[in-house]
Structures are given as structure tokens and as C-alpha cells.
PDB file of N, CA and C in Angstrom:
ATOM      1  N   UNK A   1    -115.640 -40.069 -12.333  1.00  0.00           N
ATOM      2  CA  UNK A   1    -114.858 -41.276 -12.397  1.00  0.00           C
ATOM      3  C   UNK A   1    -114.754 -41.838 -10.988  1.00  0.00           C
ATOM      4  N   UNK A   2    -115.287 -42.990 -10.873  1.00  0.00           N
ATOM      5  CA  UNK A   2    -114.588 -43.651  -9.682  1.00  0.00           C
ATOM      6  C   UNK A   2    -113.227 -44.419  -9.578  1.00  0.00           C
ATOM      7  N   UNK A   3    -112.645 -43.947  -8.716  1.00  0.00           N
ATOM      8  CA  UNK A   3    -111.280 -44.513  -8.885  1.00  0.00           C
ATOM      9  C   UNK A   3    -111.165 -45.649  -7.225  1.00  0.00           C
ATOM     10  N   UNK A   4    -110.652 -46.844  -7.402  1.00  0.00           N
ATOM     11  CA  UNK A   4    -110.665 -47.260  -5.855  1.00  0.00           C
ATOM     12  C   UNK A   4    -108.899 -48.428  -6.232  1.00  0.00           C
ATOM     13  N   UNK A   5    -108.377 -47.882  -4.981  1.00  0.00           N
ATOM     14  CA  UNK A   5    -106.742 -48.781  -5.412  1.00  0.00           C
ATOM     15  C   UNK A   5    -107.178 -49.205  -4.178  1.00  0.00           C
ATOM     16  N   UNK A   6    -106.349 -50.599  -4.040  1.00  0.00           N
ATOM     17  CA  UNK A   6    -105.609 -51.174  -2.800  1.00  0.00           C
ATOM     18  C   UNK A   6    -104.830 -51.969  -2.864  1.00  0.00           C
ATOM     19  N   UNK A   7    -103.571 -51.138  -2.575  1.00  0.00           N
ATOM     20  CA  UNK A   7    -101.545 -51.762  -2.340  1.00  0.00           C
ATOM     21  C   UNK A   7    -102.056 -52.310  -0.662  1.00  0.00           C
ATOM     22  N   UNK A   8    -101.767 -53.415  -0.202  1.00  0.00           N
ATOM     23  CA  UNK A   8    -100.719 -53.206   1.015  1.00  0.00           C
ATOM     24  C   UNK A   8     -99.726 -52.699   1.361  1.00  0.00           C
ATOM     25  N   UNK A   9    -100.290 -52.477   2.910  1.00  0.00           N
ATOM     26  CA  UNK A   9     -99.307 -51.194   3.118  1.00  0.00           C
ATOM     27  C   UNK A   9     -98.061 -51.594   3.603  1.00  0.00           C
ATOM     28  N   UNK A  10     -97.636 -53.244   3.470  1.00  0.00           N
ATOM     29  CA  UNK A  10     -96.618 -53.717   3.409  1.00  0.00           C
ATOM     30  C   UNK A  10     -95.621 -53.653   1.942  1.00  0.00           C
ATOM     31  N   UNK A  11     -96.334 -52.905   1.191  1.00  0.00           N
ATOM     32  CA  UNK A  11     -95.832 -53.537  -0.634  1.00  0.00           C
ATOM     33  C   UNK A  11     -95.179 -51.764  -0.639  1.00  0.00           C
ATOM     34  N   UNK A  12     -95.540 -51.163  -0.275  1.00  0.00           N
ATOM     35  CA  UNK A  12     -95.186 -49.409  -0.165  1.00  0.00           C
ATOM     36  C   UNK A  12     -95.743 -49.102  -2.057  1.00  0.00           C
ATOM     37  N   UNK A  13     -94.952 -48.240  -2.933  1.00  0.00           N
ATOM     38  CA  UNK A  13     -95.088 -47.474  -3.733  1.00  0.00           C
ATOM     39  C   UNK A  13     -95.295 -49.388  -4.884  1.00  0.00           C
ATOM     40  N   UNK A  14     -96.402 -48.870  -5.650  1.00  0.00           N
ATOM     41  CA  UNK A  14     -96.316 -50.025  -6.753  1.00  0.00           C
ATOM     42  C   UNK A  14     -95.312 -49.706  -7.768  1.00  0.00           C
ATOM     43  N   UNK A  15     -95.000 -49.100  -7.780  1.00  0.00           N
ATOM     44  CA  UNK A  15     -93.680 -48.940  -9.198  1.00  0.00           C
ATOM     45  C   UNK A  15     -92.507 -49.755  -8.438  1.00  0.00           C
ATOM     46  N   UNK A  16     -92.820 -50.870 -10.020  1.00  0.00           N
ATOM     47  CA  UNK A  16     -91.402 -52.175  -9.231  1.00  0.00           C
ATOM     48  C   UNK A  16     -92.338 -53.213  -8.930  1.00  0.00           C
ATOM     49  N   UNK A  17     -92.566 -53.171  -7.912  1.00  0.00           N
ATOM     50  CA  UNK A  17     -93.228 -54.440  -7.141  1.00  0.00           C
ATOM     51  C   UNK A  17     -94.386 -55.200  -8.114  1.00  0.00           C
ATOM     52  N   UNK A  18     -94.824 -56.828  -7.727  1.00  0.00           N
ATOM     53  CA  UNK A  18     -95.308 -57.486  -8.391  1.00  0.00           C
ATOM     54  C   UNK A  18     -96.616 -57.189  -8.425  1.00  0.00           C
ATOM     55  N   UNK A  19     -97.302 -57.162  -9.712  1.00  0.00           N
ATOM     56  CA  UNK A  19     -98.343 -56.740  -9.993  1.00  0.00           C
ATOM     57  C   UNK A  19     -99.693 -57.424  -9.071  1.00  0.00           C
ATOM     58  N   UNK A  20     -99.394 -58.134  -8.705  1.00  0.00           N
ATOM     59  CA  UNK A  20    -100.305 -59.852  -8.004  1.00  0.00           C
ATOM     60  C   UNK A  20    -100.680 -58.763  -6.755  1.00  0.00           C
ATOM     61  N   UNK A  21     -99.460 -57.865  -6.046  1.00  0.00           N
ATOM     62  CA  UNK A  21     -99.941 -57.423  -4.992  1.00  0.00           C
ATOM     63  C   UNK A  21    -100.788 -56.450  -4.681  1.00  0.00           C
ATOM     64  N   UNK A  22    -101.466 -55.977  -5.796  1.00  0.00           N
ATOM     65  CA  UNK A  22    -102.924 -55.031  -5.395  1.00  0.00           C
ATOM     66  C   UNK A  22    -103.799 -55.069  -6.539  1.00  0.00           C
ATOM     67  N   UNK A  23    -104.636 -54.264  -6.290  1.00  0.00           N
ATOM     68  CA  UNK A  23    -106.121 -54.040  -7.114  1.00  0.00           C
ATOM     69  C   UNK A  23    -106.535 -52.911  -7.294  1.00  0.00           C
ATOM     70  N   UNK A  24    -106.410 -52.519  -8.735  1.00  0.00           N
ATOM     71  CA  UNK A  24    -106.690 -51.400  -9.317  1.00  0.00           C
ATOM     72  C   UNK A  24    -108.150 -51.075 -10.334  1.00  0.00           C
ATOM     73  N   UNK A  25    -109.121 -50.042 -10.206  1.00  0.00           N
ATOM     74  CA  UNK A  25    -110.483 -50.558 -10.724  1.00  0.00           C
ATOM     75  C   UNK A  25    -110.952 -48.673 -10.875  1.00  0.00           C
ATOM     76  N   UNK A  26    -111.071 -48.678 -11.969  1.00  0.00           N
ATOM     77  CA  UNK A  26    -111.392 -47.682 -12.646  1.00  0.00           C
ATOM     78  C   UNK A  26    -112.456 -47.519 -13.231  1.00  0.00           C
ATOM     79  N   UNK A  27    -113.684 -46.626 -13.165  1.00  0.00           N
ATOM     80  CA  UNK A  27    -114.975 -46.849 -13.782  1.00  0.00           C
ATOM     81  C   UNK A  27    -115.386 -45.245 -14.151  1.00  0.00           C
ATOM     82  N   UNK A  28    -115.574 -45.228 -15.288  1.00  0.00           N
ATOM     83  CA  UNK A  28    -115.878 -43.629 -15.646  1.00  0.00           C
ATOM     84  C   UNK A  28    -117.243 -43.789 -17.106  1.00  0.00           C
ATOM     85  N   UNK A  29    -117.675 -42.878 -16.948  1.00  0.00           N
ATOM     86  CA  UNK A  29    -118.925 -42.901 -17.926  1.00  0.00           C
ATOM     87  C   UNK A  29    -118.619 -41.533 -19.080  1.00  0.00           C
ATOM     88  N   UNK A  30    -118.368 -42.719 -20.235  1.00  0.00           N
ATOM     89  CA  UNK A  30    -118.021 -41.618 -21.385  1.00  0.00           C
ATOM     90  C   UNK A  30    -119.216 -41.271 -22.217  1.00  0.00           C
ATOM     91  N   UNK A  31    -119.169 -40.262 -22.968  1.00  0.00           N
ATOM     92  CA  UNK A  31    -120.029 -39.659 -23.586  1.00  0.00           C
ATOM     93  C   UNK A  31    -119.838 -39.940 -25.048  1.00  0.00           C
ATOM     94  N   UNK A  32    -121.264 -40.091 -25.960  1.00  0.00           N
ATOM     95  CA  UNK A  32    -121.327 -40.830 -26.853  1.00  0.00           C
ATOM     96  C   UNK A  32    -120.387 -39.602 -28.257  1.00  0.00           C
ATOM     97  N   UNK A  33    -119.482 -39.726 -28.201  1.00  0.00           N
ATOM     98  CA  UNK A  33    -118.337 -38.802 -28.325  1.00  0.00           C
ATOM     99  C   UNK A  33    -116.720 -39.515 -28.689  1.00  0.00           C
ATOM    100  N   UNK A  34    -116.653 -38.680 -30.346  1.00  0.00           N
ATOM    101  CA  UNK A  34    -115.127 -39.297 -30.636  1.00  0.00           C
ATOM    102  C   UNK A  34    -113.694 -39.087 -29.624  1.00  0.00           C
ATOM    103  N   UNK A  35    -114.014 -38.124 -29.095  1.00  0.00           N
ATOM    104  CA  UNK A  35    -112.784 -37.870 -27.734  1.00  0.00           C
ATOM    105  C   UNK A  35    -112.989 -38.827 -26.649  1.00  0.00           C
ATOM    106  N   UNK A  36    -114.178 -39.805 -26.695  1.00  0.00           N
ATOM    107  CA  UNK A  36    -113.776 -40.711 -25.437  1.00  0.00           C
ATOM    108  C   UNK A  36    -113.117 -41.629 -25.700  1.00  0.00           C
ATOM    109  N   UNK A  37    -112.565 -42.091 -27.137  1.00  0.00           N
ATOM    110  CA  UNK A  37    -111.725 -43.142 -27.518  1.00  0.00           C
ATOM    111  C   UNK A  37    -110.112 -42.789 -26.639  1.00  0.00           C
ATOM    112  N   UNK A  38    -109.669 -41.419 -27.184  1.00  0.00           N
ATOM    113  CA  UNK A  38    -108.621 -40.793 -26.332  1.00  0.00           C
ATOM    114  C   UNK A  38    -108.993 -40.554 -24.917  1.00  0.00           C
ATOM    115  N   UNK A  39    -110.353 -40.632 -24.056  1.00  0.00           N
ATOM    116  CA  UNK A  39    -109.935 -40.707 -22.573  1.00  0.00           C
ATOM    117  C   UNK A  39    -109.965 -42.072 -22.605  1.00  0.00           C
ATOM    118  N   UNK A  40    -110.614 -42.799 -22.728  1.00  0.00           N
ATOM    119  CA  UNK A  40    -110.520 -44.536 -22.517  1.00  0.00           C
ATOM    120  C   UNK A  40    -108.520 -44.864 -22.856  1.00  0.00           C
ATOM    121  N   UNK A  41    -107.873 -44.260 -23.640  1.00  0.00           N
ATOM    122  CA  UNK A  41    -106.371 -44.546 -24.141  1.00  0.00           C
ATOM    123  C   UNK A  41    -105.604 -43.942 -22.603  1.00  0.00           C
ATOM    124  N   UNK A  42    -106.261 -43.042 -22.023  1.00  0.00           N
ATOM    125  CA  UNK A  42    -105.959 -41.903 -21.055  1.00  0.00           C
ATOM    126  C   UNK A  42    -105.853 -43.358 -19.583  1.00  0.00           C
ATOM    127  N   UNK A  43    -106.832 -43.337 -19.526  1.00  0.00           N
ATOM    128  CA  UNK A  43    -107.437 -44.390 -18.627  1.00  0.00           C
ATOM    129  C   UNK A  43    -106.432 -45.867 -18.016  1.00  0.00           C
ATOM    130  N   UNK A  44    -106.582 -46.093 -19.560  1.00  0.00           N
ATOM    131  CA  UNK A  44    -105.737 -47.304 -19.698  1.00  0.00           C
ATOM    132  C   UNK A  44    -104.148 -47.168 -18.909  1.00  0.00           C
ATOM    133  N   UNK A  45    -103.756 -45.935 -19.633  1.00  0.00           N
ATOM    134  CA  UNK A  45    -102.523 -45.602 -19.625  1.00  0.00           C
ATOM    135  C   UNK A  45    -102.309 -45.129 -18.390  1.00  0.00           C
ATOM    136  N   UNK A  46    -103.064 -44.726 -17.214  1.00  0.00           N
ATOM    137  CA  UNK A  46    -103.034 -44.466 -16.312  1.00  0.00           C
ATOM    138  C   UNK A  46    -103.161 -45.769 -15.229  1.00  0.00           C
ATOM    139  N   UNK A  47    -103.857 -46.612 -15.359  1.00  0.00           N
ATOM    140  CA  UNK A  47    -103.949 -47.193 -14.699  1.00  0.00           C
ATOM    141  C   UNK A  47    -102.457 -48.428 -14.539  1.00  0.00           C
ATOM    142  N   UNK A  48    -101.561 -48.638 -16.306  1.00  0.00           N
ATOM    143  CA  UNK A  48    -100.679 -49.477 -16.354  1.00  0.00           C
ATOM    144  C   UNK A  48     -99.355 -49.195 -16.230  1.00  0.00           C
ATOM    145  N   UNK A  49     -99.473 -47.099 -15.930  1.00  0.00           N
ATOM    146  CA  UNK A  49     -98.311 -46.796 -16.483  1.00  0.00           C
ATOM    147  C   UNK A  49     -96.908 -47.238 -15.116  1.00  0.00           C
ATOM    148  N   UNK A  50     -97.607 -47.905 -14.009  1.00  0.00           N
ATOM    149  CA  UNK A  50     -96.314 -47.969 -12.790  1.00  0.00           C
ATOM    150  C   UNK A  50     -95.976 -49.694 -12.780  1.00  0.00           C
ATOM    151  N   UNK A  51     -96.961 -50.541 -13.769  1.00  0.00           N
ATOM    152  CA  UNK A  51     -97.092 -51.653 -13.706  1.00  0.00           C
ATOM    153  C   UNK A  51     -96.580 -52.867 -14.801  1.00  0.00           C
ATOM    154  N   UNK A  52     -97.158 -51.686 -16.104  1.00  0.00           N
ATOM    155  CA  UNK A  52     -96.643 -52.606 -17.647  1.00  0.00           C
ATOM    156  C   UNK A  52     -95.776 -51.717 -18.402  1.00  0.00           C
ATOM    157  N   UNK A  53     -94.808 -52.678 -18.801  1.00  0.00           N
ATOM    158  CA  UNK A  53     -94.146 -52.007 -20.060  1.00  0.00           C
ATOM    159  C   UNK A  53     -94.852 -51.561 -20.800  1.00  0.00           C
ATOM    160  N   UNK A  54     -93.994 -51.001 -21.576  1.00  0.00           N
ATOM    161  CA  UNK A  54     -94.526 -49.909 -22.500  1.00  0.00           C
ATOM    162  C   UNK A  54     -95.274 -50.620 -23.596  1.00  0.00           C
ATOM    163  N   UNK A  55     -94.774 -52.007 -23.966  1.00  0.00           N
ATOM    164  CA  UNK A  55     -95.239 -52.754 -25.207  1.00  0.00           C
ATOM    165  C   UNK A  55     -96.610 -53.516 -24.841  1.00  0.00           C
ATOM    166  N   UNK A  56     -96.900 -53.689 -23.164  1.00  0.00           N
ATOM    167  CA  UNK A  56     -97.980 -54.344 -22.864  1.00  0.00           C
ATOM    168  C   UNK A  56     -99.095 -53.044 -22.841  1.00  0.00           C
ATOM    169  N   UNK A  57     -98.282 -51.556 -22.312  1.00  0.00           N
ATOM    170  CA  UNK A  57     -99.566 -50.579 -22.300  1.00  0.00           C
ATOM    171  C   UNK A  57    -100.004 -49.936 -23.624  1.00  0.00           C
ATOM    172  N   UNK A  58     -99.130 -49.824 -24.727  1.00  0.00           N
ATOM    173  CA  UNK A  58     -99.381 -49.164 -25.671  1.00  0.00           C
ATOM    174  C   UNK A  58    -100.415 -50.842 -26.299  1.00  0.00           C
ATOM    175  N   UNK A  59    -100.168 -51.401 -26.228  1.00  0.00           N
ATOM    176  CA  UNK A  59    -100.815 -52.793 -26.558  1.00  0.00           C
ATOM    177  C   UNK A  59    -102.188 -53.036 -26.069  1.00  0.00           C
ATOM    178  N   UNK A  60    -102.708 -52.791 -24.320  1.00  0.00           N
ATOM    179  CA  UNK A  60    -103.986 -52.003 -24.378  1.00  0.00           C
ATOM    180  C   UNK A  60    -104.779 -51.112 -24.427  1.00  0.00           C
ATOM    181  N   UNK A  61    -103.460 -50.165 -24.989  1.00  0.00           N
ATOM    182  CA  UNK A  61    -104.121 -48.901 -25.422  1.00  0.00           C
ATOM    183  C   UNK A  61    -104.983 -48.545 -26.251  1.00  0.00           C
ATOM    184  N   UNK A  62    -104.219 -49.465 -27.467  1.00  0.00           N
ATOM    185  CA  UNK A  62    -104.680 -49.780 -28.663  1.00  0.00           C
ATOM    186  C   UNK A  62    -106.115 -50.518 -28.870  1.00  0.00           C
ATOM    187  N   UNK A  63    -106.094 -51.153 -27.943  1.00  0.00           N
ATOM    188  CA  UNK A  63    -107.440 -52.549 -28.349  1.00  0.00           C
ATOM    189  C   UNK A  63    -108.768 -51.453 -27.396  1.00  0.00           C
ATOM    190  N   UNK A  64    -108.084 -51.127 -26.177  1.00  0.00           N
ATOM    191  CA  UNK A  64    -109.883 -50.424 -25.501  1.00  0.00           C
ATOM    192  C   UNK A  64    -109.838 -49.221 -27.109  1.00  0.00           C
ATOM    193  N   UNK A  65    -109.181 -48.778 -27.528  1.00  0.00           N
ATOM    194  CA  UNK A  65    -109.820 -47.436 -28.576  1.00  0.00           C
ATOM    195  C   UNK A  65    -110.483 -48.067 -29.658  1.00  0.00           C
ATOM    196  N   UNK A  66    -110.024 -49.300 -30.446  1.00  0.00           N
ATOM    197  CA  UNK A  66    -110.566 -49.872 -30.930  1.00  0.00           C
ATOM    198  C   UNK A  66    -111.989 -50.483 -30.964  1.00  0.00           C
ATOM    199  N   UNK A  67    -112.229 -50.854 -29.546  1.00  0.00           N
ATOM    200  CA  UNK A  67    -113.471 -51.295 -28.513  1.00  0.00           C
ATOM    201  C   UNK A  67    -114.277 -50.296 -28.364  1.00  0.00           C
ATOM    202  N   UNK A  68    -113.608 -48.819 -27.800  1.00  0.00           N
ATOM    203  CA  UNK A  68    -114.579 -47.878 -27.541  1.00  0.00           C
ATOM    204  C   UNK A  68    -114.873 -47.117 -28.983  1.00  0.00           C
ATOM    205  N   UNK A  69    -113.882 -46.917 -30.332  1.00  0.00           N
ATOM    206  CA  UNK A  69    -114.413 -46.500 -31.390  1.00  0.00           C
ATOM    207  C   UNK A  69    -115.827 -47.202 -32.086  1.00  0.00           C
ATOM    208  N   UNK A  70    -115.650 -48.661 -32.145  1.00  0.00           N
ATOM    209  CA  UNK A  70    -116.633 -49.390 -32.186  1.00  0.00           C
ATOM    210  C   UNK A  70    -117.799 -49.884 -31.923  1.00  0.00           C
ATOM    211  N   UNK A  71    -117.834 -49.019 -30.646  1.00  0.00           N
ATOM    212  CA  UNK A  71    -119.019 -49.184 -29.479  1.00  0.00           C
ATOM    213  C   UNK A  71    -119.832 -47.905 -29.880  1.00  0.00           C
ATOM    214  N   UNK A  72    -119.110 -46.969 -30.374  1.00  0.00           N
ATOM    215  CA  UNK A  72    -119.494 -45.404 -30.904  1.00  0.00           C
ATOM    216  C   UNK A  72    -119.934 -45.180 -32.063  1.00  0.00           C
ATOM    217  N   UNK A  73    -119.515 -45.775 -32.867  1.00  0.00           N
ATOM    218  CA  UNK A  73    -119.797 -46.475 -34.244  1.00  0.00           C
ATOM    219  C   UNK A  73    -120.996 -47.088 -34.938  1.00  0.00           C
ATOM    220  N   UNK A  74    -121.503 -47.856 -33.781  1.00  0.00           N
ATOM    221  CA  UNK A  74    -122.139 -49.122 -34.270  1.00  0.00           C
ATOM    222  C   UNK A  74    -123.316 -48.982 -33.180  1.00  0.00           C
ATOM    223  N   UNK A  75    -123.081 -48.516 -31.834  1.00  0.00           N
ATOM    224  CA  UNK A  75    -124.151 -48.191 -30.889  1.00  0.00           C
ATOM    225  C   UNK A  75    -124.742 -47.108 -30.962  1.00  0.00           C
ATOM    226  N   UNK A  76    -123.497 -45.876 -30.896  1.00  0.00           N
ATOM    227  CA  UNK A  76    -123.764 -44.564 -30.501  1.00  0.00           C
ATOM    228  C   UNK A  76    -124.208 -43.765 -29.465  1.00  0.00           C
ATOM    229  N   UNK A  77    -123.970 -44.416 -28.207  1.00  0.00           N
ATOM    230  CA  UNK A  77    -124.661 -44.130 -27.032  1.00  0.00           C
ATOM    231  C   UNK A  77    -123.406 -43.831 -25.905  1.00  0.00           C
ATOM    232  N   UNK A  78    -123.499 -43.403 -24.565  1.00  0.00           N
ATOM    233  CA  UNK A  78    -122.936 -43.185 -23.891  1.00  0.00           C
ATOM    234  C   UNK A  78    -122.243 -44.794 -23.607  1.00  0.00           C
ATOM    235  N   UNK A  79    -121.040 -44.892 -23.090  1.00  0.00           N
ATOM    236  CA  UNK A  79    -120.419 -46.029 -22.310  1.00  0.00           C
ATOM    237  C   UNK A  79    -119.695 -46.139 -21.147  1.00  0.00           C
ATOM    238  N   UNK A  80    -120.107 -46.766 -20.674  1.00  0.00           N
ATOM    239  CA  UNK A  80    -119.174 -47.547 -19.363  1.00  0.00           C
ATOM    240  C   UNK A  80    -117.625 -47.527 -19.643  1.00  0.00           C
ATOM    241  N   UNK A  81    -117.032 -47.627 -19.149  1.00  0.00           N
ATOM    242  CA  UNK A  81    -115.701 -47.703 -19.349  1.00  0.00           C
ATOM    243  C   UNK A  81    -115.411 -48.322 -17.647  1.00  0.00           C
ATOM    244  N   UNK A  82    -115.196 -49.832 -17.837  1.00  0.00           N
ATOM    245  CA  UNK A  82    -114.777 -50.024 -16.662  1.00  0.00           C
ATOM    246  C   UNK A  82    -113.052 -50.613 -16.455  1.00  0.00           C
ATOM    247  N   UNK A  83    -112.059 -50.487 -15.625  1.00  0.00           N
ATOM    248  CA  UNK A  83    -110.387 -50.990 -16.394  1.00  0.00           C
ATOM    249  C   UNK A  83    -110.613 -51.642 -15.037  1.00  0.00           C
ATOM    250  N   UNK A  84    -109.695 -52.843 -14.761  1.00  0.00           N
ATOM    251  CA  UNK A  84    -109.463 -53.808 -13.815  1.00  0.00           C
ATOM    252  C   UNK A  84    -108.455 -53.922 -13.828  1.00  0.00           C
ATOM    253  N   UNK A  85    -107.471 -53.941 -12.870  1.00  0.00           N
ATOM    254  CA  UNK A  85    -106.139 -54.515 -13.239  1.00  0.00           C
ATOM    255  C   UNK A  85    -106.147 -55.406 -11.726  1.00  0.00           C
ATOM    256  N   UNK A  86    -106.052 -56.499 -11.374  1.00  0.00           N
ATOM    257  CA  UNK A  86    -106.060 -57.596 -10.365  1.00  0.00           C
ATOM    258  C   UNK A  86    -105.328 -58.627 -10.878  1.00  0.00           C
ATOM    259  N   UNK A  87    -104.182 -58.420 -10.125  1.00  0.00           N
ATOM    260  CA  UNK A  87    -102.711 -58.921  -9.966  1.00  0.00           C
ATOM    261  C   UNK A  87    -102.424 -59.483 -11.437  1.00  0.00           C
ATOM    262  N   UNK A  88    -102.090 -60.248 -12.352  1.00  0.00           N
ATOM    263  CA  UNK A  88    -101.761 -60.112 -13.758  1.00  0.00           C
ATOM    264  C   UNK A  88    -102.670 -60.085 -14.635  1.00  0.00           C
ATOM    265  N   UNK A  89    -103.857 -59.655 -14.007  1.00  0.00           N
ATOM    266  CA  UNK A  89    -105.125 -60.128 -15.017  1.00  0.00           C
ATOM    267  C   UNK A  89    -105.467 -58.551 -15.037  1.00  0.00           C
ATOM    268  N   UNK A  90    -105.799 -57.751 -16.577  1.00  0.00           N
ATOM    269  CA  UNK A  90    -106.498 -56.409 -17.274  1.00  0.00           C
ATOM    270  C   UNK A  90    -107.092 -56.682 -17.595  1.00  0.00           C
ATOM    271  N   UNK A  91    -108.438 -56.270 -17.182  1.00  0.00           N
ATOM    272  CA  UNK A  91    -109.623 -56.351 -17.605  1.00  0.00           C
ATOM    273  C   UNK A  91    -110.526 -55.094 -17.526  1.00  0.00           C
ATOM    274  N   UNK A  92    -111.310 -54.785 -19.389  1.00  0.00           N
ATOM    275  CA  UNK A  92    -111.635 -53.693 -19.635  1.00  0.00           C
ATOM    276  C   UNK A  92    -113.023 -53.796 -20.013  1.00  0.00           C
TER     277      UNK A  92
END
């Protein structure tokens, strides 16, 4: 998994502070495998858990498993899993 954050080091700990002020980017390569729906949920949840309520993370929790069940489903192949979070914008 590559993981790469950047807070300013004026903003200190992100829990609290406005989401606008850093960039969070997560990229891991899952295996063509029903347990990557639950790391992609893992993922998600990691990346929103200091940032979104609970109703916005369980909310993309839901849609990447959906995305990655489907991709497993219908492709059957290994996937990308890339999460973005840059300042109010999630992108998976």
C-alpha cells in the first residue's frame, strides 16, 4: 500500500480541523478476492475516520464495496484501489 499524507505543520493533528487543509491519497492493489471488498471498507474507513462523520463514512463505505464487489463480479481480476481525500472532495 502506498500511503502519502500532507497536514501543514501549521494545522497540527487533523482530528477537528477543516478538511480543505490537507491531502490524503491511498493506493493499494487488491487481489481478485471476496475479502478485498472488506479491505477497500478498511481503507475507506481509515482514511475518513479523523475527518467525516460517521453518516458520511459509513456512506462511503458502503458505495467503494459495492464498486469493488462489482468490479469482482463482472471483471474478476486484481484492482487498484485508489482513495483521495483533497480538502472536501473523496475520491475513489
Amino acid at each position: 500500500m502506498t500511503v502519502r499524507t500532507q497536514w501543514p505543520s501549521d494545522v497540527g493533528d487533523p482530528k477537528g480541523c477543516a478538511v480543505e487543509q490537507g491531502t490524503v491519497e491511498l493506493v493499494e492493489q487488491l487481489p481478485a478476492a471476496a475479502s478485498s471488498a472488506g479491505r477497500a471498507r478498511s481503507i475507506v474507513r481509515q482514511v475518513l475516520s479523523d475527518v467525516a462523520t460517521s453518516e458520511v463514512n459509513d456512506a462511503a463505505q458502503l458505495a467503494v464495496s459495492e464498486v469493488i464487489t462489482n468490479a469482482l463480479v463482472h471483471a474478476g481480476t486484481a484492482i487498484q484501489l485508489r482513495v483521495l481525500l483533497d480538502g472536501a472532495l473523496l475520491r475513489v
